[in-house]
C-alpha atoms as a PDB file:
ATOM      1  CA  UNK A   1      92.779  61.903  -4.773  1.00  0.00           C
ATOM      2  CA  UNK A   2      91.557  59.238  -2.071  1.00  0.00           C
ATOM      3  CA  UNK A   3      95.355  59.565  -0.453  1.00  0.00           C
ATOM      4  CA  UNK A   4      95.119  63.487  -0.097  1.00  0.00           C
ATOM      5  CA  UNK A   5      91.754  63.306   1.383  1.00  0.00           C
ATOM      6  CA  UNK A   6      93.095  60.975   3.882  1.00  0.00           C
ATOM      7  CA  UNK A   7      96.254  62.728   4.652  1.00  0.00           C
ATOM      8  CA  UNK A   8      94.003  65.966   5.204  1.00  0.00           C
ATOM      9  CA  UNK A   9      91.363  63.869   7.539  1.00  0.00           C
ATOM     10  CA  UNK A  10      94.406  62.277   9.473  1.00  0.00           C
ATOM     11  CA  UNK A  11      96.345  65.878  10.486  1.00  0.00           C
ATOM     12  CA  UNK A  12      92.836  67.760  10.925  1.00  0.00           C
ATOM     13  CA  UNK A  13      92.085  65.791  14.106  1.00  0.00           C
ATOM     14  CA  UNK A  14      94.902  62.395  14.464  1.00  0.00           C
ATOM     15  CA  UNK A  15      92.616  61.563  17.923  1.00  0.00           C
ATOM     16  CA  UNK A  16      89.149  61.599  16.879  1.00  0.00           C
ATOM     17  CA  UNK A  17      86.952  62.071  13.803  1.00  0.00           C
ATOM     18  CA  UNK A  18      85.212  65.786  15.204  1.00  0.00           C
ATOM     19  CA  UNK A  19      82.778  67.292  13.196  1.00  0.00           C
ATOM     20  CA  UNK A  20      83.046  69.556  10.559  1.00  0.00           C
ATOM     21  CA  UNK A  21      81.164  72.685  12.071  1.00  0.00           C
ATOM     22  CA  UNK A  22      83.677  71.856  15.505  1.00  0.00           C
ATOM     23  CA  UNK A  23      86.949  71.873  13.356  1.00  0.00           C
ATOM     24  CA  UNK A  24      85.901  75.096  11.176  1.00  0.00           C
ATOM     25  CA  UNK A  25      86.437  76.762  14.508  1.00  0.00           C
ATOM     26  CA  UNK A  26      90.082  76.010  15.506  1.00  0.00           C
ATOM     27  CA  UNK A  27      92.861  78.306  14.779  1.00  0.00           C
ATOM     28  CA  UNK A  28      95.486  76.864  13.578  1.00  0.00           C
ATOM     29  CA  UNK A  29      97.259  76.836  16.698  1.00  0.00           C
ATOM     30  CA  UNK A  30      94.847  74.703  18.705  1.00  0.00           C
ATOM     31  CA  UNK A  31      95.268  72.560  15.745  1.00  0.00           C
ATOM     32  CA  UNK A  32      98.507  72.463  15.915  1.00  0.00           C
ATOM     33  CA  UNK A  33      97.959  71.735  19.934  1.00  0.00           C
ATOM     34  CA  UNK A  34      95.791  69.095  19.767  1.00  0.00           C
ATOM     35  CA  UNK A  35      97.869  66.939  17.788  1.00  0.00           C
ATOM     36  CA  UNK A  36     100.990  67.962  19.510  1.00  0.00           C
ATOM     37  CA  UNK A  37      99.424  66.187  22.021  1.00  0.00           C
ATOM     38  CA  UNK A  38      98.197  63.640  20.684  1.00  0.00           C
ATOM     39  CA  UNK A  39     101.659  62.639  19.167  1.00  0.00           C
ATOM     40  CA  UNK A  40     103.405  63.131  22.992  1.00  0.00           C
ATOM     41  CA  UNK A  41     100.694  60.451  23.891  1.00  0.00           C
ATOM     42  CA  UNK A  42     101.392  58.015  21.252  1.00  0.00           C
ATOM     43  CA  UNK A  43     105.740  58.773  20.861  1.00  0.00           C
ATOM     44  CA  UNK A  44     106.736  59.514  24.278  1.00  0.00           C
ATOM     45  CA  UNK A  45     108.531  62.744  22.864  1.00  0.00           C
ATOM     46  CA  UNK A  46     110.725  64.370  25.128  1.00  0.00           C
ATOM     47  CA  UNK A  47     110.250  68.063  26.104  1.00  0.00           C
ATOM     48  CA  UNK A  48     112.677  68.994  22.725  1.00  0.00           C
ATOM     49  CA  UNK A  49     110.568  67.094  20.535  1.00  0.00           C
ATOM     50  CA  UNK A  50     107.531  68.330  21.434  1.00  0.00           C
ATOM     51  CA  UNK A  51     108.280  71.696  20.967  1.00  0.00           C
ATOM     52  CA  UNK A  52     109.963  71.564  17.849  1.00  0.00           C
ATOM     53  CA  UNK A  53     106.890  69.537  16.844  1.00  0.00           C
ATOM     54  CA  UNK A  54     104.480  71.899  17.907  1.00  0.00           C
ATOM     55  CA  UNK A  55     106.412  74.183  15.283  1.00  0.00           C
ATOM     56  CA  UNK A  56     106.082  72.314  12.827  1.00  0.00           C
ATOM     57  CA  UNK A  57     102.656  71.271  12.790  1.00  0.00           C
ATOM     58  CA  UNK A  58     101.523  75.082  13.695  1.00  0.00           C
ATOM     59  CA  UNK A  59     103.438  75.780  10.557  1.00  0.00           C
ATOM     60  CA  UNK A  60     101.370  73.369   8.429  1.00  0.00           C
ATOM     61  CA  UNK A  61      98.092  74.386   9.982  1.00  0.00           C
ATOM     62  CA  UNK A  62      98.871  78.002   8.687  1.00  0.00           C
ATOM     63  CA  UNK A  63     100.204  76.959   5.278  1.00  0.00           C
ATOM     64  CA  UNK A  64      96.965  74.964   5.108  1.00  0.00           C
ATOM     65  CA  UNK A  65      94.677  77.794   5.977  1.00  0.00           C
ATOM     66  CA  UNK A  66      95.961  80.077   3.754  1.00  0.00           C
ATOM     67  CA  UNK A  67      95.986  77.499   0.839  1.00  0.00           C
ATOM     68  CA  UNK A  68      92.357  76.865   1.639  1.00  0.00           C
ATOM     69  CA  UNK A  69      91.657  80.823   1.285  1.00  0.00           C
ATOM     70  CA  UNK A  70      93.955  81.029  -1.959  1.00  0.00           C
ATOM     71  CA  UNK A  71      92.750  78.180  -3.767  1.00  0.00           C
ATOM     72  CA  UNK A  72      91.652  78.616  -6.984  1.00  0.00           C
ATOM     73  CA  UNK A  73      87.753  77.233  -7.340  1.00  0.00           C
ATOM     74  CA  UNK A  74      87.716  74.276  -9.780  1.00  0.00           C
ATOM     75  CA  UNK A  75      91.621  73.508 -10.003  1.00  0.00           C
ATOM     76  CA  UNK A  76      91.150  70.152  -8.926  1.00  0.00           C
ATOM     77  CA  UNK A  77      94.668  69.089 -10.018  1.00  0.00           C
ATOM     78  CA  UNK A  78      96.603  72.060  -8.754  1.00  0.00           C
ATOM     79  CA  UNK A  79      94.316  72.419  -5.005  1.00  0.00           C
ATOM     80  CA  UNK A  80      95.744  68.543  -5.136  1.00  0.00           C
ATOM     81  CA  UNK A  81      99.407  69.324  -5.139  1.00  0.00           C
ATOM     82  CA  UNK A  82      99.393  72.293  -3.142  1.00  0.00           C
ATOM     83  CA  UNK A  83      97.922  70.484   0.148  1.00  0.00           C
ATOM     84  CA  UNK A  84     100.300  67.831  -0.830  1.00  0.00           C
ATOM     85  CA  UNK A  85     102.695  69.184  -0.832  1.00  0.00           C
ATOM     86  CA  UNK A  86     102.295  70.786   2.862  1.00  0.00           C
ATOM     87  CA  UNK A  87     102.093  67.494   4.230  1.00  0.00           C
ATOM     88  CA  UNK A  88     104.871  65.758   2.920  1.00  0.00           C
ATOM     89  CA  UNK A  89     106.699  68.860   3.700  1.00  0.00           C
ATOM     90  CA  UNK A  90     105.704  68.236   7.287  1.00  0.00           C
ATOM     91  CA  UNK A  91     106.414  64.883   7.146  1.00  0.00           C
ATOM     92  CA  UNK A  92     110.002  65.288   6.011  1.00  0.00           C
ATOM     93  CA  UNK A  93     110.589  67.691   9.188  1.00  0.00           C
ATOM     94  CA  UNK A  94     108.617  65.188  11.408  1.00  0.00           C
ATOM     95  CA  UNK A  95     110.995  62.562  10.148  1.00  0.00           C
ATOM     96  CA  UNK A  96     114.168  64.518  11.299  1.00  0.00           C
ATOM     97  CA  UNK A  97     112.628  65.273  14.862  1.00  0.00           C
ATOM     98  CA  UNK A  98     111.510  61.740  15.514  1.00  0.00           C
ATOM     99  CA  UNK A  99     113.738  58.512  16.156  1.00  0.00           C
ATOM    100  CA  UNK A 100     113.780  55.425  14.415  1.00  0.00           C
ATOM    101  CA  UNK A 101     111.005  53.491  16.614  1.00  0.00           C
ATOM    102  CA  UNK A 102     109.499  56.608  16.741  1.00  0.00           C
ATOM    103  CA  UNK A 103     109.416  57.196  12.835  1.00  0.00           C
ATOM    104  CA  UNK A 104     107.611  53.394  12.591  1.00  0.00           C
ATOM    105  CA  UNK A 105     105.086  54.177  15.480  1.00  0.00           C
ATOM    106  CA  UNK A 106     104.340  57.333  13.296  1.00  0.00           C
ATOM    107  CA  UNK A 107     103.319  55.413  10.197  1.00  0.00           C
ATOM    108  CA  UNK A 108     101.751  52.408  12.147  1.00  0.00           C
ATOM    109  CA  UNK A 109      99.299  55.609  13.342  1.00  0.00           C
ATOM    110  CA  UNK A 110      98.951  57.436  10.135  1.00  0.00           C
ATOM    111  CA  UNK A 111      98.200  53.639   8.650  1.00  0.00           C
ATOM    112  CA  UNK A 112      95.308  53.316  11.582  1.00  0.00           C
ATOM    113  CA  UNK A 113      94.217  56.764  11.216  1.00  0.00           C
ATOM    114  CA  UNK A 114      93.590  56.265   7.349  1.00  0.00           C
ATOM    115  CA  UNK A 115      91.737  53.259   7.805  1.00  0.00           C
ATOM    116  CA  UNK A 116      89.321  54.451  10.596  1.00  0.00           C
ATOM    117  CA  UNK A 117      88.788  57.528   7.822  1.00  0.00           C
ATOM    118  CA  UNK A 118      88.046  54.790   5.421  1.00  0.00           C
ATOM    119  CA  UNK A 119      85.485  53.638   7.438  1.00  0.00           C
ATOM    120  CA  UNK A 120      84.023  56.399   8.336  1.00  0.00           C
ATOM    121  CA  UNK A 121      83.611  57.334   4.709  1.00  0.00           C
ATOM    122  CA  UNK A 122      81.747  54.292   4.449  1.00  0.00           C
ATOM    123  CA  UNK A 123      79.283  54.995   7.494  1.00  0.00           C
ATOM    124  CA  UNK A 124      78.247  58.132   6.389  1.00  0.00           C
ATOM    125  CA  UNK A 125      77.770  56.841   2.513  1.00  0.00           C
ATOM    126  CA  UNK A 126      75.453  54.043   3.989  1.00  0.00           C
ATOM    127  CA  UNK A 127      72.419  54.921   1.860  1.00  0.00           C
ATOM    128  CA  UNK A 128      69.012  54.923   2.309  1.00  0.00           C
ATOM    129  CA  UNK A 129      66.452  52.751   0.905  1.00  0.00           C
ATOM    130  CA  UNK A 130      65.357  54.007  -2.779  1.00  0.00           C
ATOM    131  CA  UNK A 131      62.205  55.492  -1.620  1.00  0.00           C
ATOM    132  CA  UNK A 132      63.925  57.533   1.040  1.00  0.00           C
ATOM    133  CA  UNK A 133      66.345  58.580  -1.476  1.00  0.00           C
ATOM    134  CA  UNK A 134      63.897  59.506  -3.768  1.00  0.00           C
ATOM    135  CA  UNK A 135      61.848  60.900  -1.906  1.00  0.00           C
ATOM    136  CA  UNK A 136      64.747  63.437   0.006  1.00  0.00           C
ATOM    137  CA  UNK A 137      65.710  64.392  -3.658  1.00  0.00           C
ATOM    138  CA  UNK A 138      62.494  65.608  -5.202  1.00  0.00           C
ATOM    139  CA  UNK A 139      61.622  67.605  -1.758  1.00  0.00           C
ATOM    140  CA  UNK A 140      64.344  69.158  -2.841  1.00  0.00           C
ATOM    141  CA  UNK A 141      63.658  70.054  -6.258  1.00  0.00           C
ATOM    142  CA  UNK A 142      59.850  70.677  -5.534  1.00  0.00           C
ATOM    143  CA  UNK A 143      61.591  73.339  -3.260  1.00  0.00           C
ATOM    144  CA  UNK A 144      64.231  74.695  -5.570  1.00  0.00           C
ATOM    145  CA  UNK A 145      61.873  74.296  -8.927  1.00  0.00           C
ATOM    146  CA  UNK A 146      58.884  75.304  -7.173  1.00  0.00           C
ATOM    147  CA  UNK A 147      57.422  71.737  -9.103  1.00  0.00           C
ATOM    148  CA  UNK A 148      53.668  71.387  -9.460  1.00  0.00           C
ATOM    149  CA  UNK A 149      51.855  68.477  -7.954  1.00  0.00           C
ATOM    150  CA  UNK A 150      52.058  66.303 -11.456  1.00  0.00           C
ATOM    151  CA  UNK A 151      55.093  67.347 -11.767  1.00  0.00           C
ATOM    152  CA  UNK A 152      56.242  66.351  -8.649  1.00  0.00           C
ATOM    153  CA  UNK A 153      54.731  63.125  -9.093  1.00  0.00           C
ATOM    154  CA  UNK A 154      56.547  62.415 -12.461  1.00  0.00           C
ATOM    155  CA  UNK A 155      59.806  63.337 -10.802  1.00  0.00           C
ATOM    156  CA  UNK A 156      59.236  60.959  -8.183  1.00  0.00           C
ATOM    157  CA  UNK A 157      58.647  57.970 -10.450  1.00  0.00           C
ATOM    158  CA  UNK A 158      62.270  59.225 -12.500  1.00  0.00           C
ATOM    159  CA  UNK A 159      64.180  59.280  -9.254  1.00  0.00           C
ATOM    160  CA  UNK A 160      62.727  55.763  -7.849  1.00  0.00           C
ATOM    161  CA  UNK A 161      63.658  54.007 -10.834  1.00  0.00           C
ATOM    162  CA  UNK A 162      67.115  55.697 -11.109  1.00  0.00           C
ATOM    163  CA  UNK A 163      67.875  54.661  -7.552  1.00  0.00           C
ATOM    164  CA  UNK A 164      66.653  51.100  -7.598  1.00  0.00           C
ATOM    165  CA  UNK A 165      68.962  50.739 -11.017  1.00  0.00           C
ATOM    166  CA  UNK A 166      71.630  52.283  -9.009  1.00  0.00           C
ATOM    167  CA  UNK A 167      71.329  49.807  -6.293  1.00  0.00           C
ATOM    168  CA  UNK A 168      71.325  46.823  -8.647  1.00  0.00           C
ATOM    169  CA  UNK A 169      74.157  48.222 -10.419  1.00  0.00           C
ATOM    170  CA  UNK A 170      76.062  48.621  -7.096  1.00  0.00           C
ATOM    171  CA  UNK A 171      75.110  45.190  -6.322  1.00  0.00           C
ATOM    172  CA  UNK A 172      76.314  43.768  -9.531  1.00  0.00           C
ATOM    173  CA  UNK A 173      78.784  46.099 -10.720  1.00  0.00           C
ATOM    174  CA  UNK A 174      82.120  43.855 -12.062  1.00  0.00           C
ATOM    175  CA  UNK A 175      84.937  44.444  -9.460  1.00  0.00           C
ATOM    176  CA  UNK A 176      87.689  46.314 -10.972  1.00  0.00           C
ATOM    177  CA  UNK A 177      86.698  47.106 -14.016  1.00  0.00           C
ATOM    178  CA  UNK A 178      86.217  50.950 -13.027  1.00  0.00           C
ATOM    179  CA  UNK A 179      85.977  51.916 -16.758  1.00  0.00           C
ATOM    180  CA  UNK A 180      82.558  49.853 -17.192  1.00  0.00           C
ATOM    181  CA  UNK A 181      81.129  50.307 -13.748  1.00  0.00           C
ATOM    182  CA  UNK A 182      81.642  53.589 -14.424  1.00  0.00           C
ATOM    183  CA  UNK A 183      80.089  53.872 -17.588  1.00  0.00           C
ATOM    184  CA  UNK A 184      77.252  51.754 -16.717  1.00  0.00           C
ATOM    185  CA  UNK A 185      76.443  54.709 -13.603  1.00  0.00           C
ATOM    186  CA  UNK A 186      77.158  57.349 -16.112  1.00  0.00           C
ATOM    187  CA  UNK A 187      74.811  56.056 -18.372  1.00  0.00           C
ATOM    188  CA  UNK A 188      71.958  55.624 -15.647  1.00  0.00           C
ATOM    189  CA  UNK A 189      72.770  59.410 -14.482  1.00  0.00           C
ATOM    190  CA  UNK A 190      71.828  60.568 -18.318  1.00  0.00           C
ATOM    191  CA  UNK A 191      68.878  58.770 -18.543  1.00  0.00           C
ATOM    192  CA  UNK A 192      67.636  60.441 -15.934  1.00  0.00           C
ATOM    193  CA  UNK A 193      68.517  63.652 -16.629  1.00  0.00           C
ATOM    194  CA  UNK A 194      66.680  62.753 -20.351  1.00  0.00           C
ATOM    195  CA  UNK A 195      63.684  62.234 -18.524  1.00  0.00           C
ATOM    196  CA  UNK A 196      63.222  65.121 -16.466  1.00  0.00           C
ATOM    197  CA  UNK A 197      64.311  67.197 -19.124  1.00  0.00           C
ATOM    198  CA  UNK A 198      60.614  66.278 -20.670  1.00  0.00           C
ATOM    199  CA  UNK A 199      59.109  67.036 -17.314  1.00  0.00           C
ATOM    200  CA  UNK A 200      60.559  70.450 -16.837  1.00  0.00           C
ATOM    201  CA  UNK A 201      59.644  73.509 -18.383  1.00  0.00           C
ATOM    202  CA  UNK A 202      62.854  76.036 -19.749  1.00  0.00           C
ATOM    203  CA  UNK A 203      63.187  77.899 -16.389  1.00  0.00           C
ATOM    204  CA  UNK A 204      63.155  74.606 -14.396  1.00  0.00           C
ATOM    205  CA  UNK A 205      65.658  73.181 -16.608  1.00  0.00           C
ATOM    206  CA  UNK A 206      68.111  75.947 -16.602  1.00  0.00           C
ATOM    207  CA  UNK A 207      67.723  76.188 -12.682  1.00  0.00           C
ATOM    208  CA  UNK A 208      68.215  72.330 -12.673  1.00  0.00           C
ATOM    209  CA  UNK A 209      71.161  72.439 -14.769  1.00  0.00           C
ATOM    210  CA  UNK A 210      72.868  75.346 -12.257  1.00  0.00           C
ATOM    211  CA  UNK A 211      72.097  72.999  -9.142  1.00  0.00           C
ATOM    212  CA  UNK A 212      73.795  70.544 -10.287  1.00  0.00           C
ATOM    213  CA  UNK A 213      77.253  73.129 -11.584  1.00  0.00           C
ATOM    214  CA  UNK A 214      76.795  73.973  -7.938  1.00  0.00           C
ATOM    215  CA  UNK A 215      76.926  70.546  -6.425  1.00  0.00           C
ATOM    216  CA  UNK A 216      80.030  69.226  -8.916  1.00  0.00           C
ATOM    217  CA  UNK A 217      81.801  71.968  -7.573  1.00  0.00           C
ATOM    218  CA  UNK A 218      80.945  71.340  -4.014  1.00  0.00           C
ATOM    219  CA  UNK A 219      81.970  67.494  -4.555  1.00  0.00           C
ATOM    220  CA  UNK A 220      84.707  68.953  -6.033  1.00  0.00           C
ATOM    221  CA  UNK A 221      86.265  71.370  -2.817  1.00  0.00           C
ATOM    222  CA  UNK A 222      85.509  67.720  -0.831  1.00  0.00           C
ATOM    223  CA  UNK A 223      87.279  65.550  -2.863  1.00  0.00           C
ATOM    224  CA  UNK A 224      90.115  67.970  -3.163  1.00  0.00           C
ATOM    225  CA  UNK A 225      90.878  68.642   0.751  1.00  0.00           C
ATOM    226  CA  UNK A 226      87.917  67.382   2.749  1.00  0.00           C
ATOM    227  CA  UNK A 227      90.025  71.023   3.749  1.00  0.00           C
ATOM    228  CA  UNK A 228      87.002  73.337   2.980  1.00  0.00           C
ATOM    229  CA  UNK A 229      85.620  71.854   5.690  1.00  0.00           C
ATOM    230  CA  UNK A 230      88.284  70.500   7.716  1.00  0.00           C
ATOM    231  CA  UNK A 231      90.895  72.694  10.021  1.00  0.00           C
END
């Protein structure tokens, strides 16, 4: 899944990492344009190239948007394929336009791309200190739960403790063994949803329960093609 979202970050924008409201507002051929360019810079392709190029990547760009309109919400598996697909589609035809030293400057940029993605992944997951965290989270739910003061309180304490134990965990968590570390996050999540079950009354819970439907399936249309919000 990591790969795909890559691949997707690397043709949205191969020059810079723009923001997501920006790139919502290309058509698919300034896309197609932009890295064009950028690929002219980097290759040195000749007039012929570039045009069949351009083609090719306009092509993609349109596949892509019209994936992203007919993708079926919650198909993880098959959104995965589909965008896939489209770019190793592209890079087959890239492969017969470019020349050898051309083909290896191509992957030594797609390499560099990824890894500046990578790291930009990690800048924006930089968290905050618990109590920020915390705090952000039940402003949130005070607002969607419309939480009294004790309430609010309570929550508070629940969401402190659950990110100091996430932070340990993170610090501690055994490297590689993704089946524990992830049971041992899993298990912290529950706990906490155990104890603001007894906090909440039935509407709150059932509202609770729908925010967080709504925010798998947001983590979900990320995961899948950073391409909700890319292109």
């Amino acid at each position: 899944m990591k790969k795909v979202m890559l691949m997707i970050a690397f043709v949205a924008g191969i020059g810079t990492i723009a923001s997501a409201q920006t790139r919502q507002h290309k058509t698919p051929q300034q896309r197609a344009e932009a890295m064009t360019n950028r690929l002219n810079e980097k290759l040195k392709l000749t007039a012929d190239q570039s045009a069949r190029v351009n083609s090719i990547l306009l092509a993609q760009a349109a596949s892509i948007d019209s994936l992203k309109a007919a993708a079926p919400q919650g198909d993880k598996k098959g959104n995965r394929g589909a965008f896939k697909s489209v770019f190793e589609n592209t890079d087959r035809q890239l492969s017969t336009v470019l020349n050898a030293e051309q083909q290896k400057a191509y992957a030594a940029l797609k390499t560099e791309r990824k890894g500046k993605i990578k790291d930009g992944f990690k800048a924006h997951r930089k968290h905050k200190a618990p109590e920020e965290r915390a705090a952000m989270v039940t402003k949130k739910l005070e607002k969607k739960l419309n939480l009294s003061a004790d309430q609010s309180a309570k929550v508070s304490a629940i969401l402190l403790a659950q990110a100091t134990r996430m932070d340990s965990l993170k610090a501690n968590k055994a490297q590689g063994d993704r089946t524990k570390n992830h049971a041992a996050f899993k298990g912290i999540r529950q706990n906490t949803d155990e104890q603001l079950s007894a906090v909440f009354n039935a509407d709150q819970k059932k509202a609770y329960e729908e925010m967080k439907a709504a925010r798998k399936e947001k983590m979900k249309e990320r995961r899948g093609a950073a391409v909700q919000k890319a292109g």
